[in-house]
C-alpha atoms as a PDB file:
ATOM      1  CA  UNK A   1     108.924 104.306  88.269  1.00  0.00           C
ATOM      2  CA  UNK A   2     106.739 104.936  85.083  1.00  0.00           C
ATOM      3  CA  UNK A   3     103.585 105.856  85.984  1.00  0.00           C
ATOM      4  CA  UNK A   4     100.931 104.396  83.851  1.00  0.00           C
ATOM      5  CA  UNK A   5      97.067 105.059  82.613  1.00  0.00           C
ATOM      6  CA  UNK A   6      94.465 103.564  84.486  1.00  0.00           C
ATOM      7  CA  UNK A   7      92.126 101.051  84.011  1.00  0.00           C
ATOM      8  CA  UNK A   8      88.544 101.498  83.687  1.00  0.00           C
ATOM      9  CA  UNK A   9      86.625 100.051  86.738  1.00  0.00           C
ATOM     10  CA  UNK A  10      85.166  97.048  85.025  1.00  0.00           C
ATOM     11  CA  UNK A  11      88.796  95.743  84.226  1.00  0.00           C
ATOM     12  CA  UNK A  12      88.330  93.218  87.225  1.00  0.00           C
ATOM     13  CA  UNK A  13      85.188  91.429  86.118  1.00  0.00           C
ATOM     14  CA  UNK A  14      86.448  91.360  82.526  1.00  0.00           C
ATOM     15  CA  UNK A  15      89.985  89.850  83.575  1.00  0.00           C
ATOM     16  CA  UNK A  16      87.875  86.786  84.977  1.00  0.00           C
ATOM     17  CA  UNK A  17      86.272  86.090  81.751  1.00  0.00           C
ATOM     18  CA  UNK A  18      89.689  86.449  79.625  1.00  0.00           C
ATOM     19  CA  UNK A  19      91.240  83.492  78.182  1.00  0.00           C
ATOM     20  CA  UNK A  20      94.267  82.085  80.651  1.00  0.00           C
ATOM     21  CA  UNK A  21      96.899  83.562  78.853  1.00  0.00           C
ATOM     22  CA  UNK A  22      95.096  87.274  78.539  1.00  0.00           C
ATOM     23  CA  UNK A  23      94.033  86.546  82.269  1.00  0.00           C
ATOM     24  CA  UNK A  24      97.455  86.376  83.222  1.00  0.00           C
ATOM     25  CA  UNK A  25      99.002  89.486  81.203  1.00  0.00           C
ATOM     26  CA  UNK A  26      96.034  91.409  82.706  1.00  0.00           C
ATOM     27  CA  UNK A  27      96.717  90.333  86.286  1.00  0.00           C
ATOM     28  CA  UNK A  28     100.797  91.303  86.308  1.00  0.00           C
ATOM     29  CA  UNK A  29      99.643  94.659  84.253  1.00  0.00           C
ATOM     30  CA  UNK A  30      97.320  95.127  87.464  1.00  0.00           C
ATOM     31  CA  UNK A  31      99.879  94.627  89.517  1.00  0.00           C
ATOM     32  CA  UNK A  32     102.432  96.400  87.912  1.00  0.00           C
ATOM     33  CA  UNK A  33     100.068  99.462  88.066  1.00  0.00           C
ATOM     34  CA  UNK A  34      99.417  99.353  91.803  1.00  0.00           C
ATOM     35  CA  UNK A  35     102.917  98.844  92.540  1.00  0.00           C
ATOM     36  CA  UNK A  36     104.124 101.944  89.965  1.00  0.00           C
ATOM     37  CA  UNK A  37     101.367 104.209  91.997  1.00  0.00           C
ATOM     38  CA  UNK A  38     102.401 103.078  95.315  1.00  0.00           C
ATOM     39  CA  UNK A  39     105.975 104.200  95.020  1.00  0.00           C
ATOM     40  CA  UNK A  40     104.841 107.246  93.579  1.00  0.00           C
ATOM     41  CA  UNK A  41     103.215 108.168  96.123  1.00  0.00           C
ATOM     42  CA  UNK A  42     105.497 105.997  98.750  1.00  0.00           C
ATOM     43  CA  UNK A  43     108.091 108.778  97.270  1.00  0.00           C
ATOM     44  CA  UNK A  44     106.178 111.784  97.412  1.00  0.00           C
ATOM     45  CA  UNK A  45     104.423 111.457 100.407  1.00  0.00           C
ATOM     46  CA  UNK A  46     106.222 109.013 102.416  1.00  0.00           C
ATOM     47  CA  UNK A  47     106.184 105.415 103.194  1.00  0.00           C
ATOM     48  CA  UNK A  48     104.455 105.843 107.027  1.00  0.00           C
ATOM     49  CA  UNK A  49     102.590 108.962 105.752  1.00  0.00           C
ATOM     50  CA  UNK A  50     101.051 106.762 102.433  1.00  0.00           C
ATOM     51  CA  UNK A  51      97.710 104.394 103.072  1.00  0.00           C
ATOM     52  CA  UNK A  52      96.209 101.573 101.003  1.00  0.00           C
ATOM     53  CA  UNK A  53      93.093 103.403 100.383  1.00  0.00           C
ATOM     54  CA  UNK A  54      95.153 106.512  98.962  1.00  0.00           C
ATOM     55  CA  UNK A  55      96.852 103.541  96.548  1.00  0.00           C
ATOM     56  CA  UNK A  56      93.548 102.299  95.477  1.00  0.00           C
ATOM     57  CA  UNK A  57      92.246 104.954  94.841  1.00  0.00           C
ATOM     58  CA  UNK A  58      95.047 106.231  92.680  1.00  0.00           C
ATOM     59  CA  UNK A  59      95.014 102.910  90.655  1.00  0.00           C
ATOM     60  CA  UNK A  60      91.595 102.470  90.258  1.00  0.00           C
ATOM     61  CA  UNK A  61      91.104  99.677  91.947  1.00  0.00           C
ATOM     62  CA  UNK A  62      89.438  98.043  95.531  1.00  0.00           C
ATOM     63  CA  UNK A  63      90.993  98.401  98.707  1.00  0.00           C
ATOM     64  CA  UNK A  64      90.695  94.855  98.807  1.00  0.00           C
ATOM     65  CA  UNK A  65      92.408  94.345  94.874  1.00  0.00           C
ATOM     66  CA  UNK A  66      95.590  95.473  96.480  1.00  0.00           C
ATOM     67  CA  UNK A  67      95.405  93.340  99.495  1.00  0.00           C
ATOM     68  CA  UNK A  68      94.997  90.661  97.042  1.00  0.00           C
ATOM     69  CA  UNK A  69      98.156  91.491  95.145  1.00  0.00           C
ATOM     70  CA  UNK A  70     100.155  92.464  98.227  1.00  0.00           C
ATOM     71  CA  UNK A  71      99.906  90.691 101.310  1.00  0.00           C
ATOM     72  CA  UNK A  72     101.628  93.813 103.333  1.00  0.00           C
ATOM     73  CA  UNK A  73     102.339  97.362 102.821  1.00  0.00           C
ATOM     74  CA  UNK A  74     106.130  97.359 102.590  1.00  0.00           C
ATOM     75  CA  UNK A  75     105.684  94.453  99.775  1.00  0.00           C
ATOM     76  CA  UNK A  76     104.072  97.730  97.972  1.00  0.00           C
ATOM     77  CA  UNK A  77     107.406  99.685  97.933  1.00  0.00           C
ATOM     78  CA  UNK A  78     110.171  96.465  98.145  1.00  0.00           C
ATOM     79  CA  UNK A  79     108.351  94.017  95.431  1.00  0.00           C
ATOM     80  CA  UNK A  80     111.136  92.639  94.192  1.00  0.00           C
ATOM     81  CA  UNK A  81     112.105  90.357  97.545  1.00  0.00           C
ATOM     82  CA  UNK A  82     111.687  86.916  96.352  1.00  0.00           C
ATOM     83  CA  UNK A  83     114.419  87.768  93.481  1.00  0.00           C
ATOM     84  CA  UNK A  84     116.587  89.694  96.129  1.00  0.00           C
ATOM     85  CA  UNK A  85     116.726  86.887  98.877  1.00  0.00           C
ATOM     86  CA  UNK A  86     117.744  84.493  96.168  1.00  0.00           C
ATOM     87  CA  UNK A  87     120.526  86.532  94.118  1.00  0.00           C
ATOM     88  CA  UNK A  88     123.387  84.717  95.813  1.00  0.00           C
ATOM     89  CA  UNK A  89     121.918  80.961  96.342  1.00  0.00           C
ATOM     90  CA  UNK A  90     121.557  81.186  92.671  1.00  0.00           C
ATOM     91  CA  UNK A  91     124.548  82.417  91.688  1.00  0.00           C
ATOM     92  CA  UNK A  92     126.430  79.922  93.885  1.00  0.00           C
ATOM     93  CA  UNK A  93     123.953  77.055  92.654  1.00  0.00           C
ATOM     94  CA  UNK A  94     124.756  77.935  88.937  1.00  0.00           C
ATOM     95  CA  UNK A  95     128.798  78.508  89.362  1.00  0.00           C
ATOM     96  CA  UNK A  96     130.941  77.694  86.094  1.00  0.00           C
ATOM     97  CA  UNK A  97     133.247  74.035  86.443  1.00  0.00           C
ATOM     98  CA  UNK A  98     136.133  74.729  88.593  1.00  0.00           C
ATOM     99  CA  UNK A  99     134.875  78.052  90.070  1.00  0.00           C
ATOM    100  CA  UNK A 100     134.853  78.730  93.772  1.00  0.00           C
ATOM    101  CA  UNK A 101     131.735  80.108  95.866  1.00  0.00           C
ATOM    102  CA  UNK A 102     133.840  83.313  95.979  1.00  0.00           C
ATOM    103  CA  UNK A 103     134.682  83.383  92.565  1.00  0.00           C
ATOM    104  CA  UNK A 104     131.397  83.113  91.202  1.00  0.00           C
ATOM    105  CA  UNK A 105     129.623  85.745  93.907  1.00  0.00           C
ATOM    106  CA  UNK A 106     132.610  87.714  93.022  1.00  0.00           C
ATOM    107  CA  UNK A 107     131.785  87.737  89.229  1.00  0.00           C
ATOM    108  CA  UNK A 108     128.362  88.300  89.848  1.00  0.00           C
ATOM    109  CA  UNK A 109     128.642  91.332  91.827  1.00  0.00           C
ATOM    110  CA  UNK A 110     130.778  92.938  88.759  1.00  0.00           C
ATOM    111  CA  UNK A 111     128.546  92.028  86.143  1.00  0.00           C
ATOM    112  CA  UNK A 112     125.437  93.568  88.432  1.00  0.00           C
ATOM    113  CA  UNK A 113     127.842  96.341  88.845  1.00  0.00           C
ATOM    114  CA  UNK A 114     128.736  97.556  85.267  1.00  0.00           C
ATOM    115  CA  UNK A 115     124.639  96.936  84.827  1.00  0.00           C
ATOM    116  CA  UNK A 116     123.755  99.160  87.558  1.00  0.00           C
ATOM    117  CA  UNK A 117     121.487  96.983  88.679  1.00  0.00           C
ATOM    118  CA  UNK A 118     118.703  97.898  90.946  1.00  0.00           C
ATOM    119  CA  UNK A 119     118.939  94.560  93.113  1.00  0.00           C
ATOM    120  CA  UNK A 120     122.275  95.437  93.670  1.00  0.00           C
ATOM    121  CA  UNK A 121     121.832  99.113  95.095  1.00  0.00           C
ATOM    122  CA  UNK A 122     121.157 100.950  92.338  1.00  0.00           C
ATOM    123  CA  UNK A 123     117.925 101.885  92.900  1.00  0.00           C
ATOM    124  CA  UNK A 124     118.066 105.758  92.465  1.00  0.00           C
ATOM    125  CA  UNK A 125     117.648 108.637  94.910  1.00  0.00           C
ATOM    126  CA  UNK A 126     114.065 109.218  95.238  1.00  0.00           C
ATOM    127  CA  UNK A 127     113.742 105.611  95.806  1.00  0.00           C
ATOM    128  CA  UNK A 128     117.025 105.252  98.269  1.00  0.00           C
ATOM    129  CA  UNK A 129     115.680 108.214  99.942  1.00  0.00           C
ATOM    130  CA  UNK A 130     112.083 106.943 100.547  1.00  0.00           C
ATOM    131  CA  UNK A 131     113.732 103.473 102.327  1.00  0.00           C
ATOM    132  CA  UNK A 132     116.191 105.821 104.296  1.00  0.00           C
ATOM    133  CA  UNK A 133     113.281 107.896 105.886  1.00  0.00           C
ATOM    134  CA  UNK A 134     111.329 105.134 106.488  1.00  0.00           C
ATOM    135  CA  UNK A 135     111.630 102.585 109.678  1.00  0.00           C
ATOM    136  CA  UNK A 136     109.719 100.148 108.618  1.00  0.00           C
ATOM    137  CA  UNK A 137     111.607  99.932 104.861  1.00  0.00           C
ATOM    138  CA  UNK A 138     114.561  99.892 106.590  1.00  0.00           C
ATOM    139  CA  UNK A 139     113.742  97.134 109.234  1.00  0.00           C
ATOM    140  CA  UNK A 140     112.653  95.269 105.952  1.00  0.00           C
ATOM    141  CA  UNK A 141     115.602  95.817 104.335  1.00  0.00           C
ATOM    142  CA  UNK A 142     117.348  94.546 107.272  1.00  0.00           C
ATOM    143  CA  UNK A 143     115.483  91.217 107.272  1.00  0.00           C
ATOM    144  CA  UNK A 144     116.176  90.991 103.474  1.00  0.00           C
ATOM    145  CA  UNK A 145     119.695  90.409 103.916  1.00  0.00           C
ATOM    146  CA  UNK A 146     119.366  88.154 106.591  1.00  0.00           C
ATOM    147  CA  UNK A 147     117.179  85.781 104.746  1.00  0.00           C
ATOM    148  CA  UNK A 148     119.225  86.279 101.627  1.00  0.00           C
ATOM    149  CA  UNK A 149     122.319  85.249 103.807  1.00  0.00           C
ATOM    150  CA  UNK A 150     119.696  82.143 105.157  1.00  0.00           C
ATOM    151  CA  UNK A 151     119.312  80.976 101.210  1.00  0.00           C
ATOM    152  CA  UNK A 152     123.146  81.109 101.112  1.00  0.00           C
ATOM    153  CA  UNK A 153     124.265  79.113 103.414  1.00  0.00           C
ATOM    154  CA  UNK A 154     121.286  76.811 102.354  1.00  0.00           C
ATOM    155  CA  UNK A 155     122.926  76.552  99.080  1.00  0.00           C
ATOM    156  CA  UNK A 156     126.641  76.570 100.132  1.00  0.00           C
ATOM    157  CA  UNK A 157     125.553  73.188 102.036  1.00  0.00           C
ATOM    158  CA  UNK A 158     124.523  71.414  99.238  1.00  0.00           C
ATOM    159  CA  UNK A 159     127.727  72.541  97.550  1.00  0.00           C
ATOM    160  CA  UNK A 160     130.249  70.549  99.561  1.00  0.00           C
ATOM    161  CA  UNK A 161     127.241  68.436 101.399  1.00  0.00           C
ATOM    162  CA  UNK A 162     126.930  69.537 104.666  1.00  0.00           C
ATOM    163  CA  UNK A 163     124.131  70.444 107.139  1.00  0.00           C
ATOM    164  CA  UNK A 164     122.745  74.624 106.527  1.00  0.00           C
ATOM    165  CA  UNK A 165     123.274  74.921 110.226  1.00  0.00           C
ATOM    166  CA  UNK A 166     127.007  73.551 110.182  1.00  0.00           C
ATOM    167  CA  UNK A 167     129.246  76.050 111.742  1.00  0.00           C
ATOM    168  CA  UNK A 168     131.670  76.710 108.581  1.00  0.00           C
ATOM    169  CA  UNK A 169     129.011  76.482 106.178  1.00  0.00           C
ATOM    170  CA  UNK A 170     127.000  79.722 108.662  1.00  0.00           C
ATOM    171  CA  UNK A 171     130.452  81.192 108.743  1.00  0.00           C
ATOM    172  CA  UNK A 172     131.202  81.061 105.328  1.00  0.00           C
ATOM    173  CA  UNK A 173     128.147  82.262 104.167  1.00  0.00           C
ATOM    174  CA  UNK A 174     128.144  84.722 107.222  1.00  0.00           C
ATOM    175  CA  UNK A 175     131.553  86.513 105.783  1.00  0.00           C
ATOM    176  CA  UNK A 176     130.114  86.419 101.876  1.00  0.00           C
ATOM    177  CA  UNK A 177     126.746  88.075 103.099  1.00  0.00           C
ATOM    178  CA  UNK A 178     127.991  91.126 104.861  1.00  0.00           C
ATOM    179  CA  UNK A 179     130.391  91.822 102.003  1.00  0.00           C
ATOM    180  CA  UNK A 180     127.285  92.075 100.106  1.00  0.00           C
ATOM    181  CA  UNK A 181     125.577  93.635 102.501  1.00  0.00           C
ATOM    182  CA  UNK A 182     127.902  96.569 102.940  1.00  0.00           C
ATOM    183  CA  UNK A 183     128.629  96.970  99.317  1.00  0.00           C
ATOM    184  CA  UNK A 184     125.086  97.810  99.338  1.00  0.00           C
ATOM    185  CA  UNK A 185     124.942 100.050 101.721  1.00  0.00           C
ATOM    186  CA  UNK A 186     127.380 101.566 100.297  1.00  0.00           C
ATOM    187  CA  UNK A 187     125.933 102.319  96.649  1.00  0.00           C
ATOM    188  CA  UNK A 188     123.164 103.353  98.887  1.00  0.00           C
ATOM    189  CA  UNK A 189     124.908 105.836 101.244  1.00  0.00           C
ATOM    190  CA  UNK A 190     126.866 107.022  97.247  1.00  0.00           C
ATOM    191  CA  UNK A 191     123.507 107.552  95.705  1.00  0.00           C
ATOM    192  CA  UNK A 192     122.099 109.585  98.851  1.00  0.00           C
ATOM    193  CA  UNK A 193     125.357 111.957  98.418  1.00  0.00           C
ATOM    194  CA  UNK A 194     124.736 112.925  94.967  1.00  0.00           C
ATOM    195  CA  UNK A 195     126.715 111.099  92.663  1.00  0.00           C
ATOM    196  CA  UNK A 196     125.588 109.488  89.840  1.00  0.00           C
ATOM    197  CA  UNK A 197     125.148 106.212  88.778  1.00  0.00           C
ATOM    198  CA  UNK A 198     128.304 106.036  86.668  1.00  0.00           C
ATOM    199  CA  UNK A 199     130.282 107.462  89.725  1.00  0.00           C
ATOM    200  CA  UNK A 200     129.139 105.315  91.987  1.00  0.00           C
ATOM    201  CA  UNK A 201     129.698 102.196  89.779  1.00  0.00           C
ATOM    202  CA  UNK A 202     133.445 103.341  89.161  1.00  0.00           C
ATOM    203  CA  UNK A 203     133.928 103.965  93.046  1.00  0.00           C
ATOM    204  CA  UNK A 204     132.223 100.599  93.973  1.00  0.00           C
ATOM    205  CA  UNK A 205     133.798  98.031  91.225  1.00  0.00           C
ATOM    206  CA  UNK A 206     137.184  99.371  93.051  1.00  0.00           C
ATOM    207  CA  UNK A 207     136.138  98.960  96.831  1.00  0.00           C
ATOM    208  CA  UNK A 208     134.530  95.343  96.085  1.00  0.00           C
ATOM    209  CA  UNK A 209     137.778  94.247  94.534  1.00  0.00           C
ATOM    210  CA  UNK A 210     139.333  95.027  98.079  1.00  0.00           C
ATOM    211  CA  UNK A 211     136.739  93.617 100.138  1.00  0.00           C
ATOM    212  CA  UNK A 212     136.224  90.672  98.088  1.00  0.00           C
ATOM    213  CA  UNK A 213     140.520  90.533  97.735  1.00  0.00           C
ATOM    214  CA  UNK A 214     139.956  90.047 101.890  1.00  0.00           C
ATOM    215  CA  UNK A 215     138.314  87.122 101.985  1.00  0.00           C
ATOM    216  CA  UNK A 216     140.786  85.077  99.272  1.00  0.00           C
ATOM    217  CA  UNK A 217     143.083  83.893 101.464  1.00  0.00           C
ATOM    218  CA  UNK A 218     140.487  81.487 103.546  1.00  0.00           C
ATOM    219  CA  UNK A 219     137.918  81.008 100.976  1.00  0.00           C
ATOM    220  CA  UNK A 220     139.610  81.202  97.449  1.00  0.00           C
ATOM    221  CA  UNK A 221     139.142  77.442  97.549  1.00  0.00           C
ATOM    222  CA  UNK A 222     135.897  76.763  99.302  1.00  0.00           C
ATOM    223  CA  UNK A 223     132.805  75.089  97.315  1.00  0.00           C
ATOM    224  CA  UNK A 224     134.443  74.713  93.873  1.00  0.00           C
ATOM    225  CA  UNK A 225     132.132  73.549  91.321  1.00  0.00           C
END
């Protein structure tokens, strides 16, 4: 990530005094600076082997400024959760008229494909290495999915209006999270070999046609819009 200049000390005390809209700009700019030192440093030094104080002090800021900001120390290095748990509840939520659950994950994986996007896997290999050598990343990562997979089902309920903890609906959504959940392992396991972004993108639009193609049969049908 971009690493950017510092601000002075008194930035705090003058963000308090700013009017709402400049007090708001100033507080994601804070936190956008924390976060772009902690994964600098997550990646040169290692998550385990990184502490708060080091991140303060490289941002210029309290100990207590990035408790504020970030509740734990893996929301330092994965601070894009909220938007990663809810990738597929939206996407299912927001399906086109006449388009099946499958269908419309299935588009949306393509399009995040040919945009390399980072929620998606494409996160580079500094930053795939950093969650690779880490436990605790990983563990997170882990519980990631699952609560993405949690949000699905939630929202493949209120698609055909049934209970989140009916047994199809868990299946259903069961089957569509670990295809996404391998497919981004592998762009992960891709970007830790070596290949680049445009290889892995070419390789991975062809294996998620197959494992997508897999689950047609039984689910081609399921929560159309």
């Amino acid at each position: 990530m971009e690493t950017r200049t510092s601000p002075p000390a008194s930035a705090t005390a003058a963000d308090a005094t700013a009017p709402p809209g400049l007090r708001e700009a100033k507080k994601q700019e804070t936190r956008q600076l924390i976060s772009d030192h902690a994964t600098r440093l997550f990646i040169e030094q290692g998550f385990e082997g990184t502490t708060i104080a080091e991140i303060a002090a490289a941002a210029r800021v309290a100990k207590k400024t990035v408790t504020n900001y970030f509740a734990r120390k893996e929301d330092l290095a994965l601070d894009h959760q909220d938007e990663f748990s809810a990738t597929l509840a939206r996407t299912v939520a927001s399906r086109r008229p006449g388009e099946s659950a499958l269908a419309a994950l299935r588009r949306a994986f393509d399009s995040s494909v040919d945009a390399q996007d980072p929620v998606a896997g494409f996160a580079g290999p500094e930053f795939s290495r950093m969650v690779d050598d880490s436990p605790t990343l990983s563990a997170c990562l882990r519980t990631l999915h699952d609560r993405r997979e949690q949000a699905l089902a939630e929202a493949l309920a209120e698609a055909v209006g049934a209970r989140p903890d009916d047994m199809t609906v868990r299946t259903v959504a069961a089957l569509l999270g670990a295809v996404h959940r391998v497919l981004f392992q592998r762009i992960q396991d891709l970007t830790l070999a070596g290949h680049t972004r445009d290889e892995i993108a070419e390789t991975v639009a062809k294996e998620a046609a197959r494992a997508f193609g897999l689950l047609e049969p039984a689910l081609h049908d399921y929560a159309i819009a």
